[in-house]
Protein backbone atom coordinates (compact mmCIF):
# COMPACT_ATOMS: atom_id res chain seq x y z
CA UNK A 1 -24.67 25.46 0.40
CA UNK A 2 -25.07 26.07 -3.20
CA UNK A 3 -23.57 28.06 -5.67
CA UNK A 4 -25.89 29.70 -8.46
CA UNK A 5 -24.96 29.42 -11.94
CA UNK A 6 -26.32 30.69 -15.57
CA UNK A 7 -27.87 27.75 -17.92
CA UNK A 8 -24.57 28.57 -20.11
CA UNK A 9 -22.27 27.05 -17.15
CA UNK A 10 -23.74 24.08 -17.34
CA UNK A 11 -21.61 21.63 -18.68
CA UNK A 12 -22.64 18.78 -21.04
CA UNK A 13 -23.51 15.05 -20.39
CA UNK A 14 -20.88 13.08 -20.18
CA UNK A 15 -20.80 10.83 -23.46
CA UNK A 16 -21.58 7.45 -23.40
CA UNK A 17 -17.75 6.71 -24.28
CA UNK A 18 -16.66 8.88 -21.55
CA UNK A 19 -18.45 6.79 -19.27
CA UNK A 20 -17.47 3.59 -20.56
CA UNK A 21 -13.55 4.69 -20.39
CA UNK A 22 -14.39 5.58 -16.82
CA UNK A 23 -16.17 2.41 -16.01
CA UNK A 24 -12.91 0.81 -17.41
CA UNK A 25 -10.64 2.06 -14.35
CA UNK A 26 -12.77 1.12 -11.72
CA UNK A 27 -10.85 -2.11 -12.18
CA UNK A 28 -6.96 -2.68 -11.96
CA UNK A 29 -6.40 -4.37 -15.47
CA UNK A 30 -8.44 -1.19 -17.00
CA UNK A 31 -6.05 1.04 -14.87
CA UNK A 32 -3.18 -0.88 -16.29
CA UNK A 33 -4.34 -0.45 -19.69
CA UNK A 34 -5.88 3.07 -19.90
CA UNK A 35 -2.70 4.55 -17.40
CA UNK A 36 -5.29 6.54 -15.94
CA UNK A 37 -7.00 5.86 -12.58
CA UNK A 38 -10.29 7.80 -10.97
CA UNK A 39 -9.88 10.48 -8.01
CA UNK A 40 -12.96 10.93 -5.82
CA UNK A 41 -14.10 13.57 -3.49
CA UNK A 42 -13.78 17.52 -3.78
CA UNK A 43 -10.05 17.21 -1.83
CA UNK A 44 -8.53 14.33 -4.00
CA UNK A 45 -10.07 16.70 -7.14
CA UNK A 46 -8.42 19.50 -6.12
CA UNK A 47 -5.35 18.26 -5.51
CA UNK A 48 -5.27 16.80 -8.56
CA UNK A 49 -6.16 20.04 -10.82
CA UNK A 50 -3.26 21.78 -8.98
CA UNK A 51 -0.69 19.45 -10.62
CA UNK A 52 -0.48 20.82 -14.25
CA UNK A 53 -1.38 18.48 -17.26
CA UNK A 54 -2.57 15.52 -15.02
CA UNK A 55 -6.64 15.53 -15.04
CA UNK A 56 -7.58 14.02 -18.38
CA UNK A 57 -11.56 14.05 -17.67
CA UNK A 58 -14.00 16.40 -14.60
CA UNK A 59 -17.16 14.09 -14.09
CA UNK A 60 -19.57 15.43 -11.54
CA UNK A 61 -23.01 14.56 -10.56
CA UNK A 62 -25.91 16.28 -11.47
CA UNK A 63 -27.23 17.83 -8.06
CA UNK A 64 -23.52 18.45 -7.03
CA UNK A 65 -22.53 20.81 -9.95
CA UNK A 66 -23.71 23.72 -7.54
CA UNK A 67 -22.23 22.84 -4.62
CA UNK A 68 -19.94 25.43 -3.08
CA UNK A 69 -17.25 22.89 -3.01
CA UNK A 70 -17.73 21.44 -6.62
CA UNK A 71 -18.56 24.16 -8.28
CA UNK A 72 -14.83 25.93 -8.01
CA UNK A 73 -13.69 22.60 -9.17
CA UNK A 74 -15.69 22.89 -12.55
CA UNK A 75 -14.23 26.43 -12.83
CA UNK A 76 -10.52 25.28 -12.18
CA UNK A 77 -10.98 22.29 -15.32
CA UNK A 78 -12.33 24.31 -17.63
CA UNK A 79 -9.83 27.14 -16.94
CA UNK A 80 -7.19 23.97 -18.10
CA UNK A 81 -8.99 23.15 -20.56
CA UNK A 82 -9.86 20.25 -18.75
CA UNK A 83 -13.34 18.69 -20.31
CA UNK A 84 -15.99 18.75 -17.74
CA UNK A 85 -19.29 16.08 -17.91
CA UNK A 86 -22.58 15.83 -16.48
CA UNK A 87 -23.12 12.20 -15.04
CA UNK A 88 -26.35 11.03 -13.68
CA UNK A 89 -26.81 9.05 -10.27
CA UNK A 90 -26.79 5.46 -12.39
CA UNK A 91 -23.42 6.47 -13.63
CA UNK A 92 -21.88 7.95 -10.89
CA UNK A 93 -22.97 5.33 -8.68
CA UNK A 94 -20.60 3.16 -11.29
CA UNK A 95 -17.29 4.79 -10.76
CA UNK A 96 -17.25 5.27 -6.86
CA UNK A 97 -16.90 2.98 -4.18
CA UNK A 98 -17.68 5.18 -0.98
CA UNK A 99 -21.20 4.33 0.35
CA UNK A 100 -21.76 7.94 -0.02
CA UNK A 101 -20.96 9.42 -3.19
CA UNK A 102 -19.19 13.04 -2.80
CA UNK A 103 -20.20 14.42 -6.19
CA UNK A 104 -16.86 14.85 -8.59
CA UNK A 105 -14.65 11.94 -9.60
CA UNK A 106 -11.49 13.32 -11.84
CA UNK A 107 -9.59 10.81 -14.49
CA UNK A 108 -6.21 11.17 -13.70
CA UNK A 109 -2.79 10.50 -15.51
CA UNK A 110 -1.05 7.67 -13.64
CA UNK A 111 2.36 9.50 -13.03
CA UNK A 112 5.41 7.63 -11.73
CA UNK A 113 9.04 7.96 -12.12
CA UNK A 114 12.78 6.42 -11.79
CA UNK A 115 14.55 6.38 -9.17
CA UNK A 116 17.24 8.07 -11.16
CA UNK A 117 15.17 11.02 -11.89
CA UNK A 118 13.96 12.04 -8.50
CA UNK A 119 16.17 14.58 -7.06
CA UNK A 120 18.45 14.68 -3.79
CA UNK A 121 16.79 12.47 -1.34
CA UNK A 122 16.50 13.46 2.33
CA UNK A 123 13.89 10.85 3.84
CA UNK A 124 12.19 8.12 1.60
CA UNK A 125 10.57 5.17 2.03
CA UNK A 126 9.89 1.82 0.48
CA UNK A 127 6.93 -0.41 0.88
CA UNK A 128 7.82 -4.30 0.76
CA UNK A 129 5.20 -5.47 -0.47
CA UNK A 130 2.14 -3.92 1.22
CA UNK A 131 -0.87 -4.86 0.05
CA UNK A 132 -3.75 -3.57 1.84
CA UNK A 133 -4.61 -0.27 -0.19
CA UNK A 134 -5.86 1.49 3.20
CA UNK A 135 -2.55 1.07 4.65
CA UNK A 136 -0.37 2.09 1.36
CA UNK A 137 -2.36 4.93 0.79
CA UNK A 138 -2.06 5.94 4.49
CA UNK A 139 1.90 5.56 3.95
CA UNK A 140 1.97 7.52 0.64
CA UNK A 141 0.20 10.14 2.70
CA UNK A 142 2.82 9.99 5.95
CA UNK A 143 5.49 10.30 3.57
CA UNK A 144 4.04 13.46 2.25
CA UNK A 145 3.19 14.91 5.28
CA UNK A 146 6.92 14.80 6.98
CA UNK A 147 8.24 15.56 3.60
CA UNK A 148 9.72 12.44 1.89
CA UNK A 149 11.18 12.43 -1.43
CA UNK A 150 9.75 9.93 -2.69
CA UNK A 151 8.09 6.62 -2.24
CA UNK A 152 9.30 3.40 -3.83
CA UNK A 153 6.81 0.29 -4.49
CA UNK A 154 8.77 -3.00 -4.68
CA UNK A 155 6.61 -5.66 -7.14
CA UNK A 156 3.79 -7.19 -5.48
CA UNK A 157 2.65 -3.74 -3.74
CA UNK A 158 -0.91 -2.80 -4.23
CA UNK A 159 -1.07 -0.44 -7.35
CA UNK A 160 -1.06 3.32 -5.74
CA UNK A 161 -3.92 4.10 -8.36
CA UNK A 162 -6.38 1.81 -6.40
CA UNK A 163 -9.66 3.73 -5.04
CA UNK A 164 -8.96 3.24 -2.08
CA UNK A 165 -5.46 4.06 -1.27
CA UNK A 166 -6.05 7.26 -3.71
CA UNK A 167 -8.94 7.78 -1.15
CA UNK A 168 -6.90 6.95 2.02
CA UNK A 169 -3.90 9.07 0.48
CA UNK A 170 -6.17 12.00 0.93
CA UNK A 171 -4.29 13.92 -2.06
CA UNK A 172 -1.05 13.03 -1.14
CA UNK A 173 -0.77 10.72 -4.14
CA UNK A 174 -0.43 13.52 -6.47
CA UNK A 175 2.48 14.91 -4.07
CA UNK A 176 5.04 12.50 -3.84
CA UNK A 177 6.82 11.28 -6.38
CA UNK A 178 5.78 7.48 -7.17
CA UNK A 179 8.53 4.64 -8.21
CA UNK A 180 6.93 1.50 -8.71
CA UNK A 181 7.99 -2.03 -9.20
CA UNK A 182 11.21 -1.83 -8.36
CA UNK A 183 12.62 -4.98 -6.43
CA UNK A 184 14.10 -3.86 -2.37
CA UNK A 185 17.79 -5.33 -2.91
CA UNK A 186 17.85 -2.98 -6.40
CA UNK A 187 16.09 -0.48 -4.65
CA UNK A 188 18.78 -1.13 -1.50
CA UNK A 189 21.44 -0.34 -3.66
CA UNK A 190 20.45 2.64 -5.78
CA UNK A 191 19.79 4.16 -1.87
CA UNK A 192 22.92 3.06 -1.01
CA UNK A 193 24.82 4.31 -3.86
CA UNK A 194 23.29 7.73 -3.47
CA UNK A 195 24.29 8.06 0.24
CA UNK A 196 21.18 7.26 1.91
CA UNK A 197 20.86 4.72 4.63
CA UNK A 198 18.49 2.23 4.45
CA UNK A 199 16.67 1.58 7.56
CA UNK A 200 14.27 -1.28 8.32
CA UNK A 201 10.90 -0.63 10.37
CA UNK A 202 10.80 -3.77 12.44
CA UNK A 203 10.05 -4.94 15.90
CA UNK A 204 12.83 -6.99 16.53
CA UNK A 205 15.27 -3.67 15.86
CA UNK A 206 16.67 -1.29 18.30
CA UNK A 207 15.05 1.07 19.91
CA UNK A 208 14.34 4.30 17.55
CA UNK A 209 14.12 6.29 20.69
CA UNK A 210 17.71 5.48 21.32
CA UNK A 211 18.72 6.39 18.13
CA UNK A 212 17.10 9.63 18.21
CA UNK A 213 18.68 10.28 21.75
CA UNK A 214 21.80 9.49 20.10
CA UNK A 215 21.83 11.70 17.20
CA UNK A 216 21.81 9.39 14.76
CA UNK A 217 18.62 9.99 12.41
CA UNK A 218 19.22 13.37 10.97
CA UNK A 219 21.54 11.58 8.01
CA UNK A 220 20.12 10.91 4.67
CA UNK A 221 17.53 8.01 5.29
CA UNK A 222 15.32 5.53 3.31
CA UNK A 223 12.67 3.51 5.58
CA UNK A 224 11.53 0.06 4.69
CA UNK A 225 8.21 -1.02 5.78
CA UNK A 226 7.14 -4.92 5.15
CA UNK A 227 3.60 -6.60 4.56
CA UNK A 228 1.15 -6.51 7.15
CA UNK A 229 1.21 -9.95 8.01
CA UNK A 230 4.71 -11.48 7.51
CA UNK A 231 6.20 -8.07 7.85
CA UNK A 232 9.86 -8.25 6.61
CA UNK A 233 11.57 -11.47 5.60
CA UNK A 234 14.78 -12.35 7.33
CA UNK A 235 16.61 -12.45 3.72
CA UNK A 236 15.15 -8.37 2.76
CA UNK A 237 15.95 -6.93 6.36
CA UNK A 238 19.55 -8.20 5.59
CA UNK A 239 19.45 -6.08 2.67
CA UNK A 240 19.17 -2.94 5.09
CA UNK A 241 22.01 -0.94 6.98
CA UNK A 242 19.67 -1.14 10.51
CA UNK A 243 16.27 -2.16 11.70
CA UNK A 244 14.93 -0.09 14.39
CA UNK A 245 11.49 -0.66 16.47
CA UNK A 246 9.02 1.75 17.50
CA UNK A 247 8.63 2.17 21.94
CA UNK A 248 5.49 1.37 23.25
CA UNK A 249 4.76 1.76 26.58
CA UNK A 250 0.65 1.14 26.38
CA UNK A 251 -0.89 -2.19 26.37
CA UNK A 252 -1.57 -2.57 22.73
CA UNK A 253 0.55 -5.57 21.73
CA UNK A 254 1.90 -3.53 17.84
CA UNK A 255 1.35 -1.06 15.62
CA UNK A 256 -0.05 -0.98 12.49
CA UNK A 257 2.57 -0.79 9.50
CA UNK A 258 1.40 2.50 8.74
CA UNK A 259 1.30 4.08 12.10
CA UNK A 260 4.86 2.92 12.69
CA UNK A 261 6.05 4.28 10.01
CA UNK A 262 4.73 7.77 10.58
CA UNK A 263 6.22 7.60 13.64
CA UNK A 264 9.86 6.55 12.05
CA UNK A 265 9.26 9.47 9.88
CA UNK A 266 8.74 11.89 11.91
CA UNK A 267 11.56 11.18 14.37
CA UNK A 268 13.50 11.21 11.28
CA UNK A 269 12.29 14.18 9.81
CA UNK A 270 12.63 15.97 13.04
CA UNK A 271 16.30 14.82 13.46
CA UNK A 272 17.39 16.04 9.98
CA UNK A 273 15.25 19.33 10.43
CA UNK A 274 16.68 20.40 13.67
CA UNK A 275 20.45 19.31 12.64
CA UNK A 276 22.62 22.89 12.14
CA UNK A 277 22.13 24.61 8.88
CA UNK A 278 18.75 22.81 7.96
CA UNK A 279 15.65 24.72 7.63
CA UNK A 280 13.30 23.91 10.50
CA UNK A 281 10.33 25.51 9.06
CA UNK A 282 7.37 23.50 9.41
CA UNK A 283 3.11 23.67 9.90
CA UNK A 284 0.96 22.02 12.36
CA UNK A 285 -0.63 19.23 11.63
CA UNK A 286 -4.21 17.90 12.70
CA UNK A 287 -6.61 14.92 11.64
């Protein structure tokens, strides 16, 4: 479906420097150096215009500008203020990855933050060095959905800003609050020092079932998920308070580090959510 506009809505080309400075954070050393990174799609867009002051740049296809779920997009950035360019298929073909392009790519403010500076923390997690950017944008988004506080990247993480963990994030990047590069035994003991637990996600740990059974996941918790192929080293799961394993009572011999997580999370969240004088307010949630 389209949406009919006047020849005065239309906005401008996008400038040949605009598309250069876009071009420039398709890769990870342009990201690094611009602090910006590119958000595809209509959902990623609009989650992005709905956090104040972070879209530097709207760049939307041609035959898309009409669209009904572009053109409300265009409206929200230039309601902000937010400059708004024409790009034609060569150059949007340039910034995307997807095999089919979806019509509005946003430049975005990289925004991260200290540990110090995020507020009282319920449920968190930290990636150990995770570096497929499916997977880390699939956690980023599993922390948002069962509410975490925040998600801390220890050094050697994929960047969050990647296309596709932004992509596999579905939005949720522009959520949660983002602390990168911080090392897991200085990371450990920040958690620690704030009253948080620090909990390993590993298949050698006790049974999370039990724990749950037990009552002993509605306390302040931080969850520590390893890479995908070595998962955690002996030497960083020391530097946790537990490790606890998901059940599995099908055939399939693990679980990816993403899906195990989301599982730890929402045991955890449901623990802390149902314990007395917690609010147990929540939505449904589907694919």
């Amino acid at each position: 479906m389209t949406v009919t506009a006047g020849p005065d809505q239309v906005p401008p080309a996008l400038s040949a420097a605009g598309a250069r400075g876009a071009r420039r954070l398709v890769h990870a050393r342009g990201r690094a150096q611009a602090g910006c990174f590119l958000a595809e799609g209509p959902q990623a867009v609009r989650e992005a215009l709905g956090c104040q002051d972070n879209v530097v740049r709207l760049i939307v296809a041609a035959d898309a500008l009409r669209h009904e779920a572009v053109a409300p997009l265009v409206e929200a950035a230039r309601r902000d203020g937010v400059p708004v360019g024409i790009a034609d298929a060569v150059r949007m073909a340039d910034l995307t990855d997807t095999v089919h392009a979806q019509g509005v790519v946003a430049v975005c403010r990289q925004r991260c933050v200290d540990l110090e500076d995020v507020g009282p923390i319920r449920l968190a997690v930290v990636a150990a060095q995770v570096r497929d950017p499916g997977n880390l944008g699939t956690i980023i988004r599993a922390a948002d959905a069962f509410g975490a506080d925040a998600v801390v990247l220890t050094p050697g993480c994929v960047e969050p800003w990647n296309p596709k963990a932004v992509r596999a994030s579905v939005g949720s990047v522009f959520h949660v609050p983002l602390v990168v590069g911080v090392p897991l035994d200085e990371a450990a003991g920040r958690l620690r020092g704030r009253g948080v637990r620090v909990l390993a996600a590993e298949a050698r740990g006790e049974r999370l079932d039990e724990w749950a059974r037990a009552g002993r996941l509605a306390a302040p918790a931080a969850w520590v998920v390893g890479n995908e192929a070595w998962g955690l080293p002996e030497a960083e799961r020391a530097l946790c308070d537990a490790a606890l394993s998901v059940p599995m009572w099908g055939r399939a011999e693990s679980l990816n580090v993403a899906a195990a997580l989301a599982v730890c999370l929402y045991a955890t969240a449901l623990a802390q959510h149902e314990a007395p004088g917690q609010d147990p307010g929540c939505r449904a949630g589907v694919p």
